[in-house]
N, C-alpha and C. Protein backbone atom coordinates (compact mmCIF):
# COMPACT_ATOMS: atom_id res chain seq x y z
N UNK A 1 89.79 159.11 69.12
CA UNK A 1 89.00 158.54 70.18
C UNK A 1 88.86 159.55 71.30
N UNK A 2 87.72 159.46 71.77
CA UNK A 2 87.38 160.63 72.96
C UNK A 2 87.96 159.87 74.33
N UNK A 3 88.44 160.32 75.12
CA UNK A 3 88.57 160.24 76.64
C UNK A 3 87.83 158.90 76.86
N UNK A 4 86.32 159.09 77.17
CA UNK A 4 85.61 158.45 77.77
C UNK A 4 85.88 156.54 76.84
N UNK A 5 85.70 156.73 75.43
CA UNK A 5 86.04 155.70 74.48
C UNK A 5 87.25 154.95 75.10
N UNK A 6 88.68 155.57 75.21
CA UNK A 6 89.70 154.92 75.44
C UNK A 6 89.76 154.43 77.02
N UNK A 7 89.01 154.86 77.97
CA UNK A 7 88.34 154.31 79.19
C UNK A 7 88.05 152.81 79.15
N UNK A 8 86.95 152.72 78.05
CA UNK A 8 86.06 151.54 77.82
C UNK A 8 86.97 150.79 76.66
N UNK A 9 87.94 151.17 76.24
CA UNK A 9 88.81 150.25 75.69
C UNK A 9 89.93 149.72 76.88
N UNK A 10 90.04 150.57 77.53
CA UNK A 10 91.58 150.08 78.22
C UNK A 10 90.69 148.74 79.43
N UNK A 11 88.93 149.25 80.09
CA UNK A 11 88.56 148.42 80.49
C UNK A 11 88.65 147.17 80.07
N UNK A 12 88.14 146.84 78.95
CA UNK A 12 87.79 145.48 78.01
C UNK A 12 89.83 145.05 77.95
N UNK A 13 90.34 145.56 77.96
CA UNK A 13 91.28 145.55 77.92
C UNK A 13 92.11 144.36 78.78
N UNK A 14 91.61 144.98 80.06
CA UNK A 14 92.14 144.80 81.73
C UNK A 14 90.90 143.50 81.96
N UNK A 15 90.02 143.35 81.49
CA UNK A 15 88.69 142.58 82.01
C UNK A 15 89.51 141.11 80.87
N UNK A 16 89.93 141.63 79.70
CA UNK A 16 90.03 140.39 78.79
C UNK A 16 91.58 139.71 80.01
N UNK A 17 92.02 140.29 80.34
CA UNK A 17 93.57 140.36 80.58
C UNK A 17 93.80 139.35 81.91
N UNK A 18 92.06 139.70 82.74
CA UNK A 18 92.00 139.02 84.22
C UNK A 18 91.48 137.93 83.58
N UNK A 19 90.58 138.07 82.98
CA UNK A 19 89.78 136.54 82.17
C UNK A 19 90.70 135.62 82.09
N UNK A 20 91.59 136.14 80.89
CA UNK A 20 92.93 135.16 80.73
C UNK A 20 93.67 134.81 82.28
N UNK A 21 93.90 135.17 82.95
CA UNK A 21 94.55 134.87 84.29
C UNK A 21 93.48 134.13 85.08
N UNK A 22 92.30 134.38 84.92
CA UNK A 22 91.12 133.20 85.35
C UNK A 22 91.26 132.15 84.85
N UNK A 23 91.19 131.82 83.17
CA UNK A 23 91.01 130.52 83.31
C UNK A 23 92.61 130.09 83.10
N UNK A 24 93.89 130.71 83.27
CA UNK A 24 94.63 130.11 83.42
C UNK A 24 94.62 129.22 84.51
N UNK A 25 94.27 129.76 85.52
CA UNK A 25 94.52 129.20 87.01
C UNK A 25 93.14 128.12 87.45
N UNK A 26 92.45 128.46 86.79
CA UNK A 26 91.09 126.87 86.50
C UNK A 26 91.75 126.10 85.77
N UNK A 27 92.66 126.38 84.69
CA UNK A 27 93.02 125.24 84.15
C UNK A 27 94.15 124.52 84.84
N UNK A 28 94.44 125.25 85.81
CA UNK A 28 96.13 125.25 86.72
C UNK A 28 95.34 124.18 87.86
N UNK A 29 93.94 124.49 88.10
CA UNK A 29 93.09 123.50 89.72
C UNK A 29 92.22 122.68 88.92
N UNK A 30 92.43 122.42 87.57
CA UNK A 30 91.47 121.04 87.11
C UNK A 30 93.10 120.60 87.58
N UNK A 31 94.15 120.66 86.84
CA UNK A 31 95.49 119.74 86.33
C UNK A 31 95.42 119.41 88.08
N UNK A 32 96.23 120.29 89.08
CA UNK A 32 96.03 119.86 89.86
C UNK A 32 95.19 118.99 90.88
N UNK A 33 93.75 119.01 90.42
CA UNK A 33 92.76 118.20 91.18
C UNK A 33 92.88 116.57 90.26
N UNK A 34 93.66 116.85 89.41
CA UNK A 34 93.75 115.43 88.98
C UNK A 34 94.91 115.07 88.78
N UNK A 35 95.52 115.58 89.23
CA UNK A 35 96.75 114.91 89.80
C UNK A 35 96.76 114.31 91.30
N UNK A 36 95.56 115.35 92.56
CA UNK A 36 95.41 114.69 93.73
C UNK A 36 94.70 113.40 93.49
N UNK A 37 93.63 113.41 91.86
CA UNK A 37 92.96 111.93 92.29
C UNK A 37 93.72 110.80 91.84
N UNK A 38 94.94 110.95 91.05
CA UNK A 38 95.43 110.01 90.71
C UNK A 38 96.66 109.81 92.06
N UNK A 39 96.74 110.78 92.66
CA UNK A 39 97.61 109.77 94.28
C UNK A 39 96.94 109.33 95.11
N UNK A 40 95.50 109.85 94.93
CA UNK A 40 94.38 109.34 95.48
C UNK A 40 94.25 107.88 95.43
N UNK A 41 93.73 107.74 93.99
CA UNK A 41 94.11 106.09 93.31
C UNK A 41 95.22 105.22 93.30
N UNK A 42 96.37 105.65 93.90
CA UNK A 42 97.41 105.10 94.00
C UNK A 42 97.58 104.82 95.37
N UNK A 43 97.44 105.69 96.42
CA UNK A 43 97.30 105.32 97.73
C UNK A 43 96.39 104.21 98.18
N UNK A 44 95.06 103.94 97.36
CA UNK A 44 94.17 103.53 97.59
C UNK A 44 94.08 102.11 97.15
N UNK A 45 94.89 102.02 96.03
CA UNK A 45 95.81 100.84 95.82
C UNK A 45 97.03 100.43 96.29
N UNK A 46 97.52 101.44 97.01
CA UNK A 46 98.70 100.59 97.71
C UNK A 46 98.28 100.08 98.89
N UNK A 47 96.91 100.74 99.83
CA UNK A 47 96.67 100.39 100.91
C UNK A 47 95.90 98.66 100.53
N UNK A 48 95.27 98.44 99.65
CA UNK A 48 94.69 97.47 99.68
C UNK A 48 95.95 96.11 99.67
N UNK A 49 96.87 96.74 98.55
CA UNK A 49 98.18 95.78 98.42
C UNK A 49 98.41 95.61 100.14
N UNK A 50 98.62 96.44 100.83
CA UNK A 50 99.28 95.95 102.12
C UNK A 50 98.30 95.47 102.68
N UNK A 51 97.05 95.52 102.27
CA UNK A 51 96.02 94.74 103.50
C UNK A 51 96.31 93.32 102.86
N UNK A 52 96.59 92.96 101.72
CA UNK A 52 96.44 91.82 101.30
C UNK A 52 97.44 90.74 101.43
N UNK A 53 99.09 91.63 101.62
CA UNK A 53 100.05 91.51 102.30
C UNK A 53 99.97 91.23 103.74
N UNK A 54 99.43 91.74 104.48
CA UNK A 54 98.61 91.69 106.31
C UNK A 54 98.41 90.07 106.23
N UNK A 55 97.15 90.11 105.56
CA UNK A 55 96.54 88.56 105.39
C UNK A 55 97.36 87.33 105.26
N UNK A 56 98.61 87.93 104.14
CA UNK A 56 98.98 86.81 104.24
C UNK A 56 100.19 86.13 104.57
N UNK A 57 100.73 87.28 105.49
CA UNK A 57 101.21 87.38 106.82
C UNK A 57 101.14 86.54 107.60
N UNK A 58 99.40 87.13 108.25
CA UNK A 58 98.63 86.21 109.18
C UNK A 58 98.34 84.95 109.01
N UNK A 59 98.24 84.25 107.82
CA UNK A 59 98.18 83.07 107.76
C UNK A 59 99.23 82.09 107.45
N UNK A 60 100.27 82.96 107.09
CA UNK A 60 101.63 82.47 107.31
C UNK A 60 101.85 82.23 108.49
N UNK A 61 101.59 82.97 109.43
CA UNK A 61 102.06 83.34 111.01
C UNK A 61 100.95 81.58 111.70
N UNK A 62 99.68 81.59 111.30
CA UNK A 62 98.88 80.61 111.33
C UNK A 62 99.35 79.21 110.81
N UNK A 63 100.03 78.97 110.54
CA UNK A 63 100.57 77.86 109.25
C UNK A 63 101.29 77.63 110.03
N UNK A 64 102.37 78.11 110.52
CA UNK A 64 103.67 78.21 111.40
C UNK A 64 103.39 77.81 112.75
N UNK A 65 102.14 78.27 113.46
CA UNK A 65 102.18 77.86 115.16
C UNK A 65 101.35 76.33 114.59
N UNK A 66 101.03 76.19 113.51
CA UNK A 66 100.02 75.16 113.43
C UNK A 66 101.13 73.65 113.18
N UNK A 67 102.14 74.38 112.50
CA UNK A 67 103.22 73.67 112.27
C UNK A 67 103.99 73.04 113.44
N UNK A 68 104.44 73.78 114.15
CA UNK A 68 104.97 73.69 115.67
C UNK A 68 103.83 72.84 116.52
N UNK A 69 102.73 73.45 116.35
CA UNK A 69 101.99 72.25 117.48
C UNK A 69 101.79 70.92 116.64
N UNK A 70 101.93 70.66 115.68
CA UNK A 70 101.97 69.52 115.25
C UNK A 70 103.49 68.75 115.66
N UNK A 71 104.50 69.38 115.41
CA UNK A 71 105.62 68.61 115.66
C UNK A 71 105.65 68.61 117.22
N UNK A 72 105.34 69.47 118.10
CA UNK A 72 105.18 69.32 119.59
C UNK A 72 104.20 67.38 120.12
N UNK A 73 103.27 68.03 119.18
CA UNK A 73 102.59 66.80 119.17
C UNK A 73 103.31 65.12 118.98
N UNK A 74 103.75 65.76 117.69
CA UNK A 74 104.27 63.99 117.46
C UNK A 74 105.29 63.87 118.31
N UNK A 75 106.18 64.95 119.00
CA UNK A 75 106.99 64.40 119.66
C UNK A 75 106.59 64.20 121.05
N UNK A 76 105.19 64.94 121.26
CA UNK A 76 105.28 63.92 122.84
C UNK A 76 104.03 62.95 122.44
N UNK A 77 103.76 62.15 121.37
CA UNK A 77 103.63 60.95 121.28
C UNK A 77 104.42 59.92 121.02
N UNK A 78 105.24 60.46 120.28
CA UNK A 78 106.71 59.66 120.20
C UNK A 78 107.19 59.32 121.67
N UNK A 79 107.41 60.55 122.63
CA UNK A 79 107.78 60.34 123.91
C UNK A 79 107.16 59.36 124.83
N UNK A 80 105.43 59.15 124.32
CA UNK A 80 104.50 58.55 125.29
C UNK A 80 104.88 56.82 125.27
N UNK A 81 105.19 56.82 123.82
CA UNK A 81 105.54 55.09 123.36
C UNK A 81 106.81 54.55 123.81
């Protein structure tokens, strides 16, 4: 092989060599980008769980003063008689 030949081999060489280190690391930021969408999807379901948790909270919390003014009630009608 002449000089110039083993040039253009050692290139193809070094070019195959970065290639491979390219799509290692594309295949390294697909894995990773889907691993962010699946905490993505998981956050996005836990937030809804707690909104739904919130709600029903609040209407627990609603149930409860509704509860109290009712027994407030009967007892100052009880009191009135």
């Amino acid at each position: 092989m002449e000089g110039e030949e083993m040039v253009a081999v050692g290139s193809l060489v070094v070019a195959a060599i970065a290639a491979l280190f390219a799509w290692s690391q594309a295949r390294s930021a697909r894995q990773a980008v889907r691993r962010a969408d699946k905490a993505v999807q998981v956050a996005e379901q836990a937030n809804r769980l707690a909104e739904h948790a919130n709600r029903q909270v609040a209407d627990l919390q609603k149930r409860t003063q509704l509860d109290h003014l009712r027994a407030v009630l009967r007892q100052a009608a009880a009191d009135a008689y």
